[in-house]
Protein backbone atom coordinates (compact mmCIF):
# COMPACT_ATOMS: atom_id res chain seq x y z
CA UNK A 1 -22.64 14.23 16.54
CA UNK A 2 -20.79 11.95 19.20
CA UNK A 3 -23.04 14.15 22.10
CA UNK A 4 -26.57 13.61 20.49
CA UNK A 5 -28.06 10.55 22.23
CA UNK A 6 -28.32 7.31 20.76
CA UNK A 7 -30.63 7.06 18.42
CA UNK A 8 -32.92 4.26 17.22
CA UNK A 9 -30.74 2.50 14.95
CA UNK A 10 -28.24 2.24 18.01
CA UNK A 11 -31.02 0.59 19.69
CA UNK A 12 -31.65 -1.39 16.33
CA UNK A 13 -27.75 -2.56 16.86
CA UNK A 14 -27.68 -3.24 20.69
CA UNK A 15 -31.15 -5.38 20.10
CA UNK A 16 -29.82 -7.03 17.08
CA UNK A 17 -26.51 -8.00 18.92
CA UNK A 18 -28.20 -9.17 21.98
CA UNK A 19 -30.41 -11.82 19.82
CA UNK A 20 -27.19 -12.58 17.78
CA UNK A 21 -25.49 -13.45 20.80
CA UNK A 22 -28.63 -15.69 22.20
CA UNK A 23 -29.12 -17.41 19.42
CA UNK A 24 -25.54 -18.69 19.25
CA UNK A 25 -24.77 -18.91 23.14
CA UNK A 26 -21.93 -16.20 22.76
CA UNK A 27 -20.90 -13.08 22.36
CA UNK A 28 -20.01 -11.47 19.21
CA UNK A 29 -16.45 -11.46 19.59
CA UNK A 30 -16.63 -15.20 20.47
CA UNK A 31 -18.97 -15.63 17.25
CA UNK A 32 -16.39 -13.51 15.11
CA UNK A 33 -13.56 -15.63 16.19
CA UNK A 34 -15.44 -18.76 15.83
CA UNK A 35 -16.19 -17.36 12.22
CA UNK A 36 -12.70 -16.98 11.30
CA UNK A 37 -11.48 -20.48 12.62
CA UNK A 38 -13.49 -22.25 10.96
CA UNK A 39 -15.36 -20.75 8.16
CA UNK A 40 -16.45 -23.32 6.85
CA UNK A 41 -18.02 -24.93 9.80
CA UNK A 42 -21.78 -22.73 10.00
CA UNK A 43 -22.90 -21.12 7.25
CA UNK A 44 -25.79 -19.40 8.85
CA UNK A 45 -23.06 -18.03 11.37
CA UNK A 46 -20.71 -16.49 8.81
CA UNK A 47 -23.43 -15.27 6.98
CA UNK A 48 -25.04 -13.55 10.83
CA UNK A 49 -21.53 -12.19 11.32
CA UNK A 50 -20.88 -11.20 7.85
CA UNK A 51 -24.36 -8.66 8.24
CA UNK A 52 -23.74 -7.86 11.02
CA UNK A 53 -20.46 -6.44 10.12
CA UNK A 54 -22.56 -4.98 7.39
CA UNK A 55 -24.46 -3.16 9.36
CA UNK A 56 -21.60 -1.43 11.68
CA UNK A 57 -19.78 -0.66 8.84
CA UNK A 58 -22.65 1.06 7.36
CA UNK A 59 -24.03 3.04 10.52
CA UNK A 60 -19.71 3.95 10.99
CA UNK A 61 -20.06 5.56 7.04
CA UNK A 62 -23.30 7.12 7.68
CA UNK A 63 -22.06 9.00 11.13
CA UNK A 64 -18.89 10.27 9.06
CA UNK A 65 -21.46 11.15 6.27
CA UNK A 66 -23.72 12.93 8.93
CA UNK A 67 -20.66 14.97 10.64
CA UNK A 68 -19.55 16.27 7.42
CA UNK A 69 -22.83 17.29 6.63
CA UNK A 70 -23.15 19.46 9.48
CA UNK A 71 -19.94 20.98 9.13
CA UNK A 72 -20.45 22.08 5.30
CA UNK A 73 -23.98 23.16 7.06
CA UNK A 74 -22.79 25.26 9.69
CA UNK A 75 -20.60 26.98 7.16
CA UNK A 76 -22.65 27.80 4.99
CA UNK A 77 -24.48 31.28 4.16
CA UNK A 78 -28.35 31.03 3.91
CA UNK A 79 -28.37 29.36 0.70
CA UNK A 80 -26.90 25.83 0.41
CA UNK A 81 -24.69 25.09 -2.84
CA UNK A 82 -24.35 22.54 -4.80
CA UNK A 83 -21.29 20.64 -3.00
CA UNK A 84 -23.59 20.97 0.15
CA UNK A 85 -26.61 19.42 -1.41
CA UNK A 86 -24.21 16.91 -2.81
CA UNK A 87 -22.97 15.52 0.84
CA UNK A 88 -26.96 15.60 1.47
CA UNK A 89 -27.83 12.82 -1.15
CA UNK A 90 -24.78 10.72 0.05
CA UNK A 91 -26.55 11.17 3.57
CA UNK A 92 -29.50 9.65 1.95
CA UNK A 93 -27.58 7.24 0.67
CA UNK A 94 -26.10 6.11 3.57
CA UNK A 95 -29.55 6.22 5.56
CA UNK A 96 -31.14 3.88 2.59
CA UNK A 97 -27.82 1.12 2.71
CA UNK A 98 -27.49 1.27 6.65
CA UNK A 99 -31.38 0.93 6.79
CA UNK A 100 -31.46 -2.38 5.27
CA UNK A 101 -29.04 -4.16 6.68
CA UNK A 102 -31.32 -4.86 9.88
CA UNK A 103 -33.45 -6.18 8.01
CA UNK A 104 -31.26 -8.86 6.50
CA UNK A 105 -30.26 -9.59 10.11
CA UNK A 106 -33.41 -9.73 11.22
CA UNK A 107 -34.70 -12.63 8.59
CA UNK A 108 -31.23 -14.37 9.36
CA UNK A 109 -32.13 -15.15 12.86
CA UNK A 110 -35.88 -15.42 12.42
CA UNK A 111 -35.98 -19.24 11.05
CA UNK A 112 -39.87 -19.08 9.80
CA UNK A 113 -39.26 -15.93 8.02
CA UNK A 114 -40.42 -15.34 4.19
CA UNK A 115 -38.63 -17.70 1.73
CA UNK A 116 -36.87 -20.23 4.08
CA UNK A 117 -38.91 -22.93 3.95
CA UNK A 118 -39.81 -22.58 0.79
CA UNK A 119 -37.86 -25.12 -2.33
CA UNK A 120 -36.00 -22.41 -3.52
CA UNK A 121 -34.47 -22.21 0.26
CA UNK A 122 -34.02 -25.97 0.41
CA UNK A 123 -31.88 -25.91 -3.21
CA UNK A 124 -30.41 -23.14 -1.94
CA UNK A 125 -29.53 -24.96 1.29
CA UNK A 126 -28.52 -28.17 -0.65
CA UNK A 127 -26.38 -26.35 -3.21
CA UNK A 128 -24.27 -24.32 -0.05
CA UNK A 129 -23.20 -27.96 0.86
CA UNK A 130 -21.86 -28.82 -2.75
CA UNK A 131 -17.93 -28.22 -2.99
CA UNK A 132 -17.59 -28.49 -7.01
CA UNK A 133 -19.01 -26.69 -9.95
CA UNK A 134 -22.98 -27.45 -10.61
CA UNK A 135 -22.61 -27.90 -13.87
CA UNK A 136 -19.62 -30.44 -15.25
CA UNK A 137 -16.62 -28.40 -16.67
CA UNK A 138 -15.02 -31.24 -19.08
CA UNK A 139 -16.79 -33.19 -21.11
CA UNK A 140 -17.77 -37.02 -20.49
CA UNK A 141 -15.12 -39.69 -21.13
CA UNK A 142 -15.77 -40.96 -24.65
CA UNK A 143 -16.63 -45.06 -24.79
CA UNK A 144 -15.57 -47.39 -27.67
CA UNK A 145 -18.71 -47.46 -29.43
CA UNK A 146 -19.17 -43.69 -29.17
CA UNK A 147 -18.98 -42.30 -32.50
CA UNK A 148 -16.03 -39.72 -33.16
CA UNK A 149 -17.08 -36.83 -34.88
CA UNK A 150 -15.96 -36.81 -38.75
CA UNK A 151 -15.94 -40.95 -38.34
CA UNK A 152 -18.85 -42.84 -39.10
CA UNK A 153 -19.81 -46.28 -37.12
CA UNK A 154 -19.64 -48.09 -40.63
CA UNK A 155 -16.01 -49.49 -41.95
């Protein structure tokens, strides 16, 4: 399939990378590398470069899915059998999982999209920041006058 012309999701990709690299003033190695020395630092840009790497990884499985479809394809007699129409519904698979990773990238970089301004997004946003559990993991320290259980307050 490497001599078929690009198709859309290529262009999805190249338009997708373009606005990645905008909205961070680099290019996507730069962003990558940025990423990985301090991953900590951005959470909006892990998360871009995290889907991002999605989405080539997924377009990557769906080519190799795509090629070995056509193989089986072009080997086969008129009637397709059943390990055929099995490398068919991974195809579909891979079409349905590469399909939505755009779309994550898209409402990444788009900061009025659906759901971010919203107060789920801001406790969302305010637990990212926390570095502990939410919820304590030991109990309280016990006072004096805190009754211990099987011990009554009376003596």
């Amino acid at each position: 399939m490497s001599d078929a012309p690009p198709d859309a999701i290529d262009d999805v990709v190249g338009v997708l990378t373009e606005q990645i690299e905008t909205r961070f003033g680099m290019s996507m190695h730069q962003l990558k590398a940025a990423v990985a020395a301090a991953p900590t630092a951005n959470s909006h840009a892990i998360d871009v470069v995290k889907w991002h790497g999605l989405l080539l990884e997924s377009q990557a499985a769906l080519e190799r899915a795509e090629d070995t479809l056509v193989a089986a394809l072009e080997s086969q007699p008129s009637e397709v059998d059943d390990p055929t129409m099995e490398l068919a519904h991974r195809v579909n698979a891979a079409v349905t999982a590469r399909d939505g990773r755009p779309m994550v990238v898209r409402w990444l970089l788009d900061p009025d999209a659906v759901g971010k301004q919203d107060l789920a997004a801001r406790r969302l946003a305010r637990l990212r920041g926390r570095q502990g559990p939410a919820v304590p993991t030991s109990p309280p320290p016990r006072s004096a006058t805190t009754p211990q259980p099987g011990r009554s307050l009376a003596r």
